[in-house]
N, C-alpha and C. Protein backbone atom coordinates (compact mmCIF):
# COMPACT_ATOMS: atom_id res chain seq x y z
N UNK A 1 0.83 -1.19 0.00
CA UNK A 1 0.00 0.00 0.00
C UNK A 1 0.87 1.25 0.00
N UNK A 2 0.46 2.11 -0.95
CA UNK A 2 1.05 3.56 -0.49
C UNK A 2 1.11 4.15 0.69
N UNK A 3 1.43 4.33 1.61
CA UNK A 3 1.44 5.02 2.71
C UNK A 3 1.58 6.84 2.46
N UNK A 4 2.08 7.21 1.37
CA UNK A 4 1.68 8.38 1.03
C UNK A 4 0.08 8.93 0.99
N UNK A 5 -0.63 7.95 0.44
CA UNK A 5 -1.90 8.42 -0.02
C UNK A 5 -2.65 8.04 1.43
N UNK A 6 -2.23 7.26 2.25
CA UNK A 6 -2.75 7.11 3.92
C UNK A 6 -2.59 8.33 4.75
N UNK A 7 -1.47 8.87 4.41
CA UNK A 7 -1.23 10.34 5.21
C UNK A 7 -2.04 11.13 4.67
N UNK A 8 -1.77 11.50 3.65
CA UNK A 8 -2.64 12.21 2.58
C UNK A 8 -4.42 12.12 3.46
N UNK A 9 -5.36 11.17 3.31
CA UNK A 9 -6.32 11.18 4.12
C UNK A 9 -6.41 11.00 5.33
N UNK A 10 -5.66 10.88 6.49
CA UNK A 10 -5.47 11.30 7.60
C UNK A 10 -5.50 12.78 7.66
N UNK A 11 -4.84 13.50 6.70
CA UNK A 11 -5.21 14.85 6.87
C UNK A 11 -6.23 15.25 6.45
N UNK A 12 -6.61 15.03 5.68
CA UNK A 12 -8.45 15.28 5.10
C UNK A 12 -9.04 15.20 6.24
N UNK A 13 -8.98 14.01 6.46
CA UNK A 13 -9.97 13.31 8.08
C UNK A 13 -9.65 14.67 9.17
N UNK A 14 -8.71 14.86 9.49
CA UNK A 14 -8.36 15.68 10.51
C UNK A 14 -8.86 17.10 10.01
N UNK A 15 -8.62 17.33 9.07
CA UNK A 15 -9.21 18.80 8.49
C UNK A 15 -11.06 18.73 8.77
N UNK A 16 -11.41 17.73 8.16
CA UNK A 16 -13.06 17.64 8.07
C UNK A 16 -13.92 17.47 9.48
N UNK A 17 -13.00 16.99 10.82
CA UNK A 17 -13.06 16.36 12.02
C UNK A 17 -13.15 17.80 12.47
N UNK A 18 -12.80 19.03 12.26
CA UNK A 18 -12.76 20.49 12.69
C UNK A 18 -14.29 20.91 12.64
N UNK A 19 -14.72 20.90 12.23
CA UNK A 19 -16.10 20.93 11.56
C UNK A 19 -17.59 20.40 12.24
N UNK A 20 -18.47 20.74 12.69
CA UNK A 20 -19.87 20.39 13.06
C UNK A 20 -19.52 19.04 13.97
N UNK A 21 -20.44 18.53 13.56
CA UNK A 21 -20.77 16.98 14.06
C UNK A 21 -19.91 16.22 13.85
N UNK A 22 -18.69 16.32 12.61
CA UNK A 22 -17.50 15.43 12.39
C UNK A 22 -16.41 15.51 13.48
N UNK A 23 -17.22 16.49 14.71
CA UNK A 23 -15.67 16.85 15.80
C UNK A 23 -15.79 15.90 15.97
N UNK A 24 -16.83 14.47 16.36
CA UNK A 24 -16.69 13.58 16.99
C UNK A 24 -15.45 12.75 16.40
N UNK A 25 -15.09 12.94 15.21
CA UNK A 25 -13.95 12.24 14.77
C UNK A 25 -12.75 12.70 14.99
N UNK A 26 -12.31 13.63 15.69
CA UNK A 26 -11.07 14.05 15.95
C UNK A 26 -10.36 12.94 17.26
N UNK A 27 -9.20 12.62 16.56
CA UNK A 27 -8.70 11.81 17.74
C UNK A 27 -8.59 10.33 17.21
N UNK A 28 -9.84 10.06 16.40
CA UNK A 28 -10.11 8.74 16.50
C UNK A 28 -8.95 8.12 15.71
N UNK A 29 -9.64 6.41 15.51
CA UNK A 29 -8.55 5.58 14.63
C UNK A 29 -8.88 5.81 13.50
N UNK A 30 -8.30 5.32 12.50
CA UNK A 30 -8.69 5.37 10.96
C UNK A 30 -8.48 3.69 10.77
N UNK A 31 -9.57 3.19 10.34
CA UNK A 31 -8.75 1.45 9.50
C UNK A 31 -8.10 1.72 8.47
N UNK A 32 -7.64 0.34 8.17
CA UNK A 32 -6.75 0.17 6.97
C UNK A 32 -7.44 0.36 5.67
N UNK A 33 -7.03 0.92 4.42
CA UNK A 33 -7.21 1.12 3.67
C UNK A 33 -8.79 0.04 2.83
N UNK A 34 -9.71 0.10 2.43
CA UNK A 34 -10.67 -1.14 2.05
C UNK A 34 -10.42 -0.51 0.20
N UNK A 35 -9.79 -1.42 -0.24
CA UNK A 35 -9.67 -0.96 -1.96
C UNK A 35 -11.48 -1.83 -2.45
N UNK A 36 -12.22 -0.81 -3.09
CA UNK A 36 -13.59 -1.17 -3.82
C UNK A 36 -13.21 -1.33 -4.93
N UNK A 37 -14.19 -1.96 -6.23
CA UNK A 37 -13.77 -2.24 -7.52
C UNK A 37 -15.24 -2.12 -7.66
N UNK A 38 -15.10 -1.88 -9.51
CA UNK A 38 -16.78 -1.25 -9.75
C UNK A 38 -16.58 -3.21 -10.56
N UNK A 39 -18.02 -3.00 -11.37
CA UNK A 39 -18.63 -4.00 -11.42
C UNK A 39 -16.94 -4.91 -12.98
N UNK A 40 -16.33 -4.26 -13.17
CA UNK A 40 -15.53 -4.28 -14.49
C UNK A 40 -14.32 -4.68 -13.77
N UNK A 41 -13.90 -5.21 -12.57
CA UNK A 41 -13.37 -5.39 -11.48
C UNK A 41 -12.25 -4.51 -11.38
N UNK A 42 -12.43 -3.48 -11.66
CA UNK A 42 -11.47 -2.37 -11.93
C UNK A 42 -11.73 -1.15 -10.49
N UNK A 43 -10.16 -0.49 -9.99
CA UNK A 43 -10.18 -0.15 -8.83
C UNK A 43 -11.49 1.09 -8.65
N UNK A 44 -11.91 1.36 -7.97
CA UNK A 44 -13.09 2.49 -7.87
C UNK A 44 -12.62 3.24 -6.93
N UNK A 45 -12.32 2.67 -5.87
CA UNK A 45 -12.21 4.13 -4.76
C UNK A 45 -11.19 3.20 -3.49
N UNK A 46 -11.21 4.28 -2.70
CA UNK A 46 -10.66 3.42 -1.53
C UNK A 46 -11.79 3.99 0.33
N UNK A 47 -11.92 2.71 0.86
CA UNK A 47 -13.00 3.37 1.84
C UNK A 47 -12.14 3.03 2.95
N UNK A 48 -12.02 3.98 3.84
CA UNK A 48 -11.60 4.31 5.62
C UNK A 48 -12.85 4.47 6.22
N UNK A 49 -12.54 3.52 7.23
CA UNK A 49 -13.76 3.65 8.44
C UNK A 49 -12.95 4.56 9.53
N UNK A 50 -13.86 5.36 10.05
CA UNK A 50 -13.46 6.19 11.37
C UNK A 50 -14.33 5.31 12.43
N UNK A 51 -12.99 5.03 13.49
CA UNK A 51 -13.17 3.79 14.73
C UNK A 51 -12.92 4.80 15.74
N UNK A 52 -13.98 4.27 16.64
CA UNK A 52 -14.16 4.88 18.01
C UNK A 52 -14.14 3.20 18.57
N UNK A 53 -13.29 2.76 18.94
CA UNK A 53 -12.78 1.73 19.85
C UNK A 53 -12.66 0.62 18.62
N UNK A 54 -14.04 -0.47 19.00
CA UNK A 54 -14.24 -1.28 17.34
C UNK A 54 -15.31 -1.21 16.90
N UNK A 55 -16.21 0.17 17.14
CA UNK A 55 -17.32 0.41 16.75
C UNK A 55 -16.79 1.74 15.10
N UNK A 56 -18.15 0.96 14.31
CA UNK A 56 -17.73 2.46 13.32
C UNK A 56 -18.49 3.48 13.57
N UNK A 57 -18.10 4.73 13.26
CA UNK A 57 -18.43 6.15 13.48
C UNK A 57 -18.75 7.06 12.58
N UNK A 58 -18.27 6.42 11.56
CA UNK A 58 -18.01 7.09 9.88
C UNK A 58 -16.97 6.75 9.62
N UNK A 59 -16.84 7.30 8.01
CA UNK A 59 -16.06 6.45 6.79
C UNK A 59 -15.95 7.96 5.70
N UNK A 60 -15.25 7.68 4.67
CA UNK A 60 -14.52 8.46 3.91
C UNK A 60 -14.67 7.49 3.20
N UNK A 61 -14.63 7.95 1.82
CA UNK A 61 -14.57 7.28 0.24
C UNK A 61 -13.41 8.46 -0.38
N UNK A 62 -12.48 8.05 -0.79
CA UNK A 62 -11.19 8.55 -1.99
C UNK A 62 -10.70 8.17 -3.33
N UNK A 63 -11.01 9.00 -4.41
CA UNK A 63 -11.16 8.99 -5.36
C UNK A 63 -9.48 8.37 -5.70
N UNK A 64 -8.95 7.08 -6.13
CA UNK A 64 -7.76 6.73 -6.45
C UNK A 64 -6.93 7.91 -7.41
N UNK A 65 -7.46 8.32 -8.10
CA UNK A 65 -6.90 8.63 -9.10
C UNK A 65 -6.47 10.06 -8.73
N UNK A 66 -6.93 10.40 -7.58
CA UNK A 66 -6.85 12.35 -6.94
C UNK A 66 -6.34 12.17 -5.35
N UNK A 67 -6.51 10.92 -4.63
CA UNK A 67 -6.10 10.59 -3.76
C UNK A 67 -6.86 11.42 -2.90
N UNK A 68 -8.35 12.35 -3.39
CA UNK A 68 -9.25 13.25 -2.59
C UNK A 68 -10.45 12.73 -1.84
N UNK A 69 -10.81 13.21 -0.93
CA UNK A 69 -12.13 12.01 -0.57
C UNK A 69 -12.91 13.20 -0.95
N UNK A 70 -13.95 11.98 -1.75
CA UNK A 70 -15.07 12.76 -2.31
C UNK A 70 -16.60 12.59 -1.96
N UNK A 71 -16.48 11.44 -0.41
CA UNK A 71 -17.94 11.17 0.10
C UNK A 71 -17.42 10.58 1.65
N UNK A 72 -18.28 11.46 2.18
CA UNK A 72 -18.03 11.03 3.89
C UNK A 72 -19.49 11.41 4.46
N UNK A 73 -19.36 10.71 5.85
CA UNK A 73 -20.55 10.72 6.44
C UNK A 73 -20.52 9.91 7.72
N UNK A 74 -20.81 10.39 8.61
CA UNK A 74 -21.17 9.64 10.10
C UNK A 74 -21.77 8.02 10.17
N UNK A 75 -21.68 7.39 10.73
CA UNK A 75 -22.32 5.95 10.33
C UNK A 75 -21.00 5.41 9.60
N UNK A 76 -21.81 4.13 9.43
CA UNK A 76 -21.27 3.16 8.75
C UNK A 76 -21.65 3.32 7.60
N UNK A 77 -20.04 2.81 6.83
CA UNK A 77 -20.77 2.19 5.29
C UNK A 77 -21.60 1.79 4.31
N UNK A 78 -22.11 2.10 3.34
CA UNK A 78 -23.36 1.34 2.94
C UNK A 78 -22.59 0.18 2.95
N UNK A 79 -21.60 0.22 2.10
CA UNK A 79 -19.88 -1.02 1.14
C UNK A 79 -20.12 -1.98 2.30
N UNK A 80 -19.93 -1.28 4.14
CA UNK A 80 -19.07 -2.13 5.06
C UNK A 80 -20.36 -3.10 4.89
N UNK A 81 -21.48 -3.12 4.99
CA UNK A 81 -22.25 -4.15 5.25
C UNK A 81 -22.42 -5.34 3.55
N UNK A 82 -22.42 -4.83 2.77
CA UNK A 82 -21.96 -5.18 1.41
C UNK A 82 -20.93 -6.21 1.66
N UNK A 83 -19.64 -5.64 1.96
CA UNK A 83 -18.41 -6.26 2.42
C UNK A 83 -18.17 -7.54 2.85
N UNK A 84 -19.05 -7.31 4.23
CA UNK A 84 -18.74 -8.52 5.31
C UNK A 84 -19.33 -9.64 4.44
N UNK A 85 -20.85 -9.23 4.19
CA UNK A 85 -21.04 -10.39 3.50
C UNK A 85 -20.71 -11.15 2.36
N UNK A 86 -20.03 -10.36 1.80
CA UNK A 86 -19.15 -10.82 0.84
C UNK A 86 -18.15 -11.63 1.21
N UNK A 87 -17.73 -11.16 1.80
CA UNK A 87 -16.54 -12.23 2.47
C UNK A 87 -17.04 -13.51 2.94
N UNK A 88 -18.07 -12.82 3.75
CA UNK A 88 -18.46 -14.28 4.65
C UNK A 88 -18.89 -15.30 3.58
N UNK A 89 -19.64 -14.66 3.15
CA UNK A 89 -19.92 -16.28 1.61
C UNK A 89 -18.96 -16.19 0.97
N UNK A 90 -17.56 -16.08 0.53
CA UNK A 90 -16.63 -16.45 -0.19
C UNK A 90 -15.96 -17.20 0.67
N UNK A 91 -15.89 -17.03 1.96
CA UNK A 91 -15.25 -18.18 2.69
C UNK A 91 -15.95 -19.15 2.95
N UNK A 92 -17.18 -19.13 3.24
CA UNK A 92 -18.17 -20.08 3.30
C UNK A 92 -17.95 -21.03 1.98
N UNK A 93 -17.73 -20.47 0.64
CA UNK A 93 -17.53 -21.31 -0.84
C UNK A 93 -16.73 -22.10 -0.39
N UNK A 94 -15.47 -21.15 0.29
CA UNK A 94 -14.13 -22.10 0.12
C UNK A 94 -13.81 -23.05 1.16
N UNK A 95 -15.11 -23.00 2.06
CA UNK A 95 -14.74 -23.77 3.49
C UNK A 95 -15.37 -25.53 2.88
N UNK A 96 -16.28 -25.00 2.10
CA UNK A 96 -17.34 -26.52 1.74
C UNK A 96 -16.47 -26.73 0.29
């Protein structure tokens, strides 16, 4: 992973965390990078969850190609719940 483009939205996060209702995110953790792919399995974005312990709080979406986040919001993910289950039945395939 780039770790450039991780700093890079750590400061976004911290800039946007100044702000209204996003103070609640000042301080917090950031997860690891979640790379999305659109339906052409080609990269789309990259999504950070904002963690308040191991609960999510909000998330950031970053445009790969500008390294800008271009959609944030309090809550969880629509993706994170998308996600899990994705996983969970691909391991489920590979467990049977």
């Amino acid at each position: 992973m780039d770790n450039t483009v991780d700093k890079d939205v750590e400061v976004q996060i911290k800039n946007i965390s100044n702000y209204g209702e996003f103070m609640i995110w000042n301080g917090e953790k950031i997860s690891e990078r979640i790379n999305l792919y659109n339906s052409d399995d080609q990269l789309y974005a990259y999504l950070y969850n904002i963690l308040h312990g191991n609960k999510i709080i909000g998330y950031v979406i970053v445009d790969p190609k500008t390294d800008k986040v271009v959609e944030y919001a309090l809550g969880q993910s629509p993706y994170s719940d998308y996600l899990s289950e994705y996983i969970k039945a691909k391991s489920d395939k590979f467990n049977n």
